[in-house]
PDB file of N, CA and C in Angstrom:
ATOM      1  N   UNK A   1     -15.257 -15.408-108.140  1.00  0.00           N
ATOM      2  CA  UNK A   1     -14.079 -15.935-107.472  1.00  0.00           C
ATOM      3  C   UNK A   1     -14.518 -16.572-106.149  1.00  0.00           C
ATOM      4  N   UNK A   2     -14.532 -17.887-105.814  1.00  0.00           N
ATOM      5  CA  UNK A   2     -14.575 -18.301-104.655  1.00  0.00           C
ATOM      6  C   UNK A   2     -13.734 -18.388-103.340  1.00  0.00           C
ATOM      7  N   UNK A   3     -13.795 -18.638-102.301  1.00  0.00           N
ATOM      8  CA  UNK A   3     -13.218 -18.180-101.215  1.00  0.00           C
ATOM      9  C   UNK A   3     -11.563 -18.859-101.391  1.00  0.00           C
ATOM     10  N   UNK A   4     -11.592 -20.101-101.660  1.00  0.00           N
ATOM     11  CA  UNK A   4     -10.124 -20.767-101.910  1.00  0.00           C
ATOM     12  C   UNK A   4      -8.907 -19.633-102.639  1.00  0.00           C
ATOM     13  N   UNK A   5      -9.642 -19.310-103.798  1.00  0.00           N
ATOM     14  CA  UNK A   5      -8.740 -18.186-104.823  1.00  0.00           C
ATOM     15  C   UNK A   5      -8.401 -16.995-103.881  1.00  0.00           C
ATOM     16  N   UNK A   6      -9.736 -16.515-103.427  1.00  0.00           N
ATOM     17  CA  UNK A   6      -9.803 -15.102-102.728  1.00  0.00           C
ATOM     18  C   UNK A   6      -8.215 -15.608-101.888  1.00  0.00           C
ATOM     19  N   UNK A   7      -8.069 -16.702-101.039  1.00  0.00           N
ATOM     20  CA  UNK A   7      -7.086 -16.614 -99.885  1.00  0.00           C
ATOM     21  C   UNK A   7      -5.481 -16.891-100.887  1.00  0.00           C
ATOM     22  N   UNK A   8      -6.179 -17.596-101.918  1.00  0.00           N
ATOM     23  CA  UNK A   8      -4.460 -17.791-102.977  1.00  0.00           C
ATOM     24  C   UNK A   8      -3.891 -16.586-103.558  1.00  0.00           C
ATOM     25  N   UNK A   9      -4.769 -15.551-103.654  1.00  0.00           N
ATOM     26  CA  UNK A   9      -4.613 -14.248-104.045  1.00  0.00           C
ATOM     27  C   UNK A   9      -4.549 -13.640-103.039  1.00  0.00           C
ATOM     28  N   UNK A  10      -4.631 -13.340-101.988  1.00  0.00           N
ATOM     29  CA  UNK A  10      -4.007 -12.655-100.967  1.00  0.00           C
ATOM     30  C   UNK A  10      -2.787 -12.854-100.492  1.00  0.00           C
ATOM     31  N   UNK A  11      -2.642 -14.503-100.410  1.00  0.00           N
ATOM     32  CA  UNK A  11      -1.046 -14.837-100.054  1.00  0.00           C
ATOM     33  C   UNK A  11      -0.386 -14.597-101.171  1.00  0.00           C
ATOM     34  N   UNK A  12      -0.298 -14.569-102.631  1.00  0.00           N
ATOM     35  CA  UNK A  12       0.273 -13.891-103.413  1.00  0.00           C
ATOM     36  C   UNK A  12       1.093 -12.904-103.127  1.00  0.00           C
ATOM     37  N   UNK A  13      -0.257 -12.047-103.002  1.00  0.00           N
ATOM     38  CA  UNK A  13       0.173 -10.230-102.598  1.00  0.00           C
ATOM     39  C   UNK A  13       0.771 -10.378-101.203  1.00  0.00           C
ATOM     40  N   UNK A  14       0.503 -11.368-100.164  1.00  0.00           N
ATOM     41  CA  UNK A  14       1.433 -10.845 -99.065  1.00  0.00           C
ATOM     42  C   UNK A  14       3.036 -11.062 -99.279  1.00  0.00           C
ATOM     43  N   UNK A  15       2.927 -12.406 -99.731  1.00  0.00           N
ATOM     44  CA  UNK A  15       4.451 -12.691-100.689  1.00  0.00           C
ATOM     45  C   UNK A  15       4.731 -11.420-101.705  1.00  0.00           C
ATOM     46  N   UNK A  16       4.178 -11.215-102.179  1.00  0.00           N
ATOM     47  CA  UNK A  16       5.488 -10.297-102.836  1.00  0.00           C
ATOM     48  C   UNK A  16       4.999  -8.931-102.358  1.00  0.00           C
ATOM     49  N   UNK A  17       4.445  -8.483-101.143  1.00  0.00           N
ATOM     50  CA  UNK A  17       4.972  -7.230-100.668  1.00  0.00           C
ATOM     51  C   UNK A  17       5.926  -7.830 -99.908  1.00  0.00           C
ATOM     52  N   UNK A  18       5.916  -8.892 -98.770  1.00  0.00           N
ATOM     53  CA  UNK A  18       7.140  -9.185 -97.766  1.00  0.00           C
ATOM     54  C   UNK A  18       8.834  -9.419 -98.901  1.00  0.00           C
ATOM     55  N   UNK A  19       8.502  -9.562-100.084  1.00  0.00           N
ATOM     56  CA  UNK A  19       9.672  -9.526-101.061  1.00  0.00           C
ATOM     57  C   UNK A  19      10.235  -8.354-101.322  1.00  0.00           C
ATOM     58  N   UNK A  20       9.063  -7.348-101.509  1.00  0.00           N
ATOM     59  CA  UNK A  20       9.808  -6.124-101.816  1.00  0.00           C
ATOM     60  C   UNK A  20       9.988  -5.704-100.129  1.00  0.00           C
ATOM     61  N   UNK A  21       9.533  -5.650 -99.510  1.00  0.00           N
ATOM     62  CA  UNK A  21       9.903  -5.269 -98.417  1.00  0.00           C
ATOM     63  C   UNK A  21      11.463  -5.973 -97.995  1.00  0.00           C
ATOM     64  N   UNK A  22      11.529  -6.623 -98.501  1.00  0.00           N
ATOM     65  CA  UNK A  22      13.088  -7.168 -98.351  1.00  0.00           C
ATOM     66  C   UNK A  22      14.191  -6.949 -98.960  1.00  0.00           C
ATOM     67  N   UNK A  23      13.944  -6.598-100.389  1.00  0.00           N
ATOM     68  CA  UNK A  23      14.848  -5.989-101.223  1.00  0.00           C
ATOM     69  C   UNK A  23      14.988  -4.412-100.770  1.00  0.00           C
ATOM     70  N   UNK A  24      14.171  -3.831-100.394  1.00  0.00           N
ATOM     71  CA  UNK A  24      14.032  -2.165-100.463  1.00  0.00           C
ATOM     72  C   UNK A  24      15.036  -2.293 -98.917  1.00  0.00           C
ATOM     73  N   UNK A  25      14.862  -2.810 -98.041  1.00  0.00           N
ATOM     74  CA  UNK A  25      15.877  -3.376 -96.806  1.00  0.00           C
ATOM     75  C   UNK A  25      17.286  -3.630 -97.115  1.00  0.00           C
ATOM     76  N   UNK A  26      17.444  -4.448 -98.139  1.00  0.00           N
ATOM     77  CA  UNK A  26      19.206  -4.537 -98.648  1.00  0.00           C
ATOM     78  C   UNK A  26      19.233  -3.249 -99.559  1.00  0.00           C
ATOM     79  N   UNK A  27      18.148  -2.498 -99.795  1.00  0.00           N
ATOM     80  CA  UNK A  27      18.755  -1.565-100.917  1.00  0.00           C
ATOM     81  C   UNK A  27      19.258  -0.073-100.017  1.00  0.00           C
ATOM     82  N   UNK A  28      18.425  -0.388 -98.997  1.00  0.00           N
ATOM     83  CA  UNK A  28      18.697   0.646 -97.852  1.00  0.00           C
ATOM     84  C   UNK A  28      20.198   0.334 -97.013  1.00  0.00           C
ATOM     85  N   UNK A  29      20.545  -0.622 -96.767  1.00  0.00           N
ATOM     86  CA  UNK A  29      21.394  -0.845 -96.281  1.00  0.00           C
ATOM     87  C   UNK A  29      22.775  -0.918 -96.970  1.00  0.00           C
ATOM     88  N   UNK A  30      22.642  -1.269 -98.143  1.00  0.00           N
ATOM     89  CA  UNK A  30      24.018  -1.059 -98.998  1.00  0.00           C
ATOM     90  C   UNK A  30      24.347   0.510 -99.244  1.00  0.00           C
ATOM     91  N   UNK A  31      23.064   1.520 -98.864  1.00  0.00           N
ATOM     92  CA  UNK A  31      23.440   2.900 -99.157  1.00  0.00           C
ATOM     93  C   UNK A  31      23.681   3.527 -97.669  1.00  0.00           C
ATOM     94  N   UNK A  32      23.785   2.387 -96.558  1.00  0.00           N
ATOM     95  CA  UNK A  32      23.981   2.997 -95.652  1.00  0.00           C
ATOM     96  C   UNK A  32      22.988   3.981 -94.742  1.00  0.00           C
ATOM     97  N   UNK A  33      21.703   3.650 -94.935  1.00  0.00           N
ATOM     98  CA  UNK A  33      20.376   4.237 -94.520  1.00  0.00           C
ATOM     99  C   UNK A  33      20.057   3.050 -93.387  1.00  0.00           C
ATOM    100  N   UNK A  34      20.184   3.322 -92.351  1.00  0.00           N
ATOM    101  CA  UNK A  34      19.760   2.066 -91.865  1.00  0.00           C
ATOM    102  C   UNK A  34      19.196   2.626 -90.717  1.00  0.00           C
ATOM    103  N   UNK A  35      19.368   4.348 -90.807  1.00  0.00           N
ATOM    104  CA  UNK A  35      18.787   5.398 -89.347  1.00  0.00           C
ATOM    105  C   UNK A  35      17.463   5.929 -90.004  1.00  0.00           C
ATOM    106  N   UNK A  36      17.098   5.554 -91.036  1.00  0.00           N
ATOM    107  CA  UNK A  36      16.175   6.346 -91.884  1.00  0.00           C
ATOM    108  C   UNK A  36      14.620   5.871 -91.548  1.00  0.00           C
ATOM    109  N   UNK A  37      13.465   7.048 -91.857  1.00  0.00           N
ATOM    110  CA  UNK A  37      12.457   6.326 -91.007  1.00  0.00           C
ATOM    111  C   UNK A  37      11.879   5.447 -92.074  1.00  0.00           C
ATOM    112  N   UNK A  38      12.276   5.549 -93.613  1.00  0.00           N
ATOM    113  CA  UNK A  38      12.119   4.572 -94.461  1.00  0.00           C
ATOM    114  C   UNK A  38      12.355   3.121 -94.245  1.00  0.00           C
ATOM    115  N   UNK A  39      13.523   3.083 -93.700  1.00  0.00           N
ATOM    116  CA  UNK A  39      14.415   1.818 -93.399  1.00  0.00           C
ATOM    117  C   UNK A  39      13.458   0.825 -92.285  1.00  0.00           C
ATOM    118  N   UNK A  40      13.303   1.846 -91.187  1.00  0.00           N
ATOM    119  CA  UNK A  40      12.158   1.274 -89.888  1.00  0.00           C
ATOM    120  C   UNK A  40      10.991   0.847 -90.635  1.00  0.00           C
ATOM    121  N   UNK A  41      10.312   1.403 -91.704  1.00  0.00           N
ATOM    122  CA  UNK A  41       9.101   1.281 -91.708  1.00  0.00           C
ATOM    123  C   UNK A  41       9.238  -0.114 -92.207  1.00  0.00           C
ATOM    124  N   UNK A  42      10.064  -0.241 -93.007  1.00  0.00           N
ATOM    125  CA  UNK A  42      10.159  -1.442 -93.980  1.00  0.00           C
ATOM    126  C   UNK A  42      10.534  -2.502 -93.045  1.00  0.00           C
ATOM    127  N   UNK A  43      11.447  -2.712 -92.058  1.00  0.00           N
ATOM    128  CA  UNK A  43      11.675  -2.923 -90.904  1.00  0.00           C
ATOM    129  C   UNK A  43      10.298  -3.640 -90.451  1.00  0.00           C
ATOM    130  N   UNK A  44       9.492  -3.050 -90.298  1.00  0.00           N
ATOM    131  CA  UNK A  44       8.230  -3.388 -89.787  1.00  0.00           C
ATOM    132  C   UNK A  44       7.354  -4.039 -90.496  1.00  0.00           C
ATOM    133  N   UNK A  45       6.891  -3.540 -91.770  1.00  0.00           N
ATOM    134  CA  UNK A  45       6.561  -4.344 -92.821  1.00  0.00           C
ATOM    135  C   UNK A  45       6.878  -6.121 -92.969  1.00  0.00           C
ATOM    136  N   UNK A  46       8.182  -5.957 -93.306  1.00  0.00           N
ATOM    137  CA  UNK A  46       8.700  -7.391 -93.030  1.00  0.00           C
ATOM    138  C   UNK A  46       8.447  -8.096 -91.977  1.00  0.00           C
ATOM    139  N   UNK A  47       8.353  -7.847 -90.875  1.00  0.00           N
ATOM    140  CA  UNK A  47       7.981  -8.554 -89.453  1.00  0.00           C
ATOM    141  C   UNK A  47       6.528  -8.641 -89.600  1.00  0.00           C
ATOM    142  N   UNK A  48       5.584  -7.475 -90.162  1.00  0.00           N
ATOM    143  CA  UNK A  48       4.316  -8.344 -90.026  1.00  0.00           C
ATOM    144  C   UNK A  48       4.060  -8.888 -90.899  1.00  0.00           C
ATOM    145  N   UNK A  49       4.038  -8.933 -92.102  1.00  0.00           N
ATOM    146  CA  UNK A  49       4.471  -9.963 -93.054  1.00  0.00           C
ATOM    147  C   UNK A  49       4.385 -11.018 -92.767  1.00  0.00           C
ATOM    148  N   UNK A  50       6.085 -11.209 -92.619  1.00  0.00           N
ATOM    149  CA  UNK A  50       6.288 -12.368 -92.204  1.00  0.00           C
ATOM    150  C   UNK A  50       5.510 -13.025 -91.111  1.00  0.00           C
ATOM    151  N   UNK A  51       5.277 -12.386 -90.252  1.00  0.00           N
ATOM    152  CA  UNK A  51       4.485 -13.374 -89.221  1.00  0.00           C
ATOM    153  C   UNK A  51       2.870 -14.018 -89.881  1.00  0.00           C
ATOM    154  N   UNK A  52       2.274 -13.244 -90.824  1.00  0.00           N
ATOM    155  CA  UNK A  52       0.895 -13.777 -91.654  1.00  0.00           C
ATOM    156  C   UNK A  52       1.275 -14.809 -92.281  1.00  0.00           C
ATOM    157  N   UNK A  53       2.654 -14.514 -92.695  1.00  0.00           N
ATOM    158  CA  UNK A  53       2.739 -15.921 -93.628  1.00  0.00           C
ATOM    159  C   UNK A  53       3.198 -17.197 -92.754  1.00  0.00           C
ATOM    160  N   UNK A  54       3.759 -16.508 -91.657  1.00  0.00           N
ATOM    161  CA  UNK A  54       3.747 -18.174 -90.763  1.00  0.00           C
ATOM    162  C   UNK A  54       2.723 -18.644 -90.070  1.00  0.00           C
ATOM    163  N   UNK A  55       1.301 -18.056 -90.119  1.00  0.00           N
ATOM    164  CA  UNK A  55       0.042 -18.078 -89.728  1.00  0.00           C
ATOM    165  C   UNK A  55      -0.211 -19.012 -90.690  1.00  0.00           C
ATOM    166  N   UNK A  56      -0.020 -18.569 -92.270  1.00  0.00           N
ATOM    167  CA  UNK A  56      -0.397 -19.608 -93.543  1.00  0.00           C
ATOM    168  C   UNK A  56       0.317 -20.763 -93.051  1.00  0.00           C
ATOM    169  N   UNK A  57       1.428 -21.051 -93.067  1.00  0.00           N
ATOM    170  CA  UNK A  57       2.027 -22.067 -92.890  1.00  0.00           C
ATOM    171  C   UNK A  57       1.477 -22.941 -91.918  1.00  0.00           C
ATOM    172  N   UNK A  58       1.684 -22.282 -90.207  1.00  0.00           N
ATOM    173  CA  UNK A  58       0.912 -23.376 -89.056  1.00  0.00           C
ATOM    174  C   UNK A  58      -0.294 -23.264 -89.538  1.00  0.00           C
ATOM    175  N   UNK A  59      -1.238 -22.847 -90.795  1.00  0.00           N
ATOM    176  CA  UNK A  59      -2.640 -23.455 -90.882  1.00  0.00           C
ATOM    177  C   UNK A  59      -2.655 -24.544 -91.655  1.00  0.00           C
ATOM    178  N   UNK A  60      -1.602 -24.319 -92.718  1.00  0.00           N
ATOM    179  CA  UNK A  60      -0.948 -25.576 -93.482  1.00  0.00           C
ATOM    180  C   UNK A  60      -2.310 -24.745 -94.961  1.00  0.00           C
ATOM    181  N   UNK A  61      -1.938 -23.267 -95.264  1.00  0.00           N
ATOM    182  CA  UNK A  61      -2.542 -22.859 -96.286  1.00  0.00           C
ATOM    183  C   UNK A  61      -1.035 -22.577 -97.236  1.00  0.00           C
ATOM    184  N   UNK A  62       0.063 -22.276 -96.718  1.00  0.00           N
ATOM    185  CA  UNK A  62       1.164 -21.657 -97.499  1.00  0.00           C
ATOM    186  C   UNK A  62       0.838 -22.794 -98.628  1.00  0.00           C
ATOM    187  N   UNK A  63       1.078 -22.161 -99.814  1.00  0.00           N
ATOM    188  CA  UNK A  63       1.699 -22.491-101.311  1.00  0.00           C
ATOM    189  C   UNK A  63       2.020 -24.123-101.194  1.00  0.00           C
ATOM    190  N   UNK A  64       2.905 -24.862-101.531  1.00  0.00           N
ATOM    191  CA  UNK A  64       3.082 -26.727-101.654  1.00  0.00           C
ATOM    192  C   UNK A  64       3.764 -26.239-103.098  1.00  0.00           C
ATOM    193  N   UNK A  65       4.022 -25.125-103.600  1.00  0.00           N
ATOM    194  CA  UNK A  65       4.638 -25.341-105.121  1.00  0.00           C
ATOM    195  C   UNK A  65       5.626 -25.500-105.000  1.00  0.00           C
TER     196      UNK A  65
END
């Protein structure tokens, strides 16, 4: 596997943990968990996440699909 794949396969996996980290967030919140230290963690998750993937983006590596 060369280095190009290695980074297409990582942003993969950061995309769909920052996905589930987003669903498990509305799933917490429709049950009204939103004091829970589950809720925070995920909370957090999503924010760093998200910020790697806007790292991809201002490098101009994010996805084009």
């Amino acid at each position: 596997m060369d280095t190009l794949e290695k980074y297409r396969k990582m942003h993969q996996d950061i995309l769909k943990r920052y996905e589930e980290a987003l669903k498990m967030i509305e799933t917490l919140k429709a049950e009204g968990k939103t004091k829970t230290i589950t809720f925070r963690e995920k909370l957090g998750e999503k924010g760093f996440y998200s910020r790697v993937l806007s790292m991809y983006d201002a490098y101009g590596i994010e996805d084009q699909e």
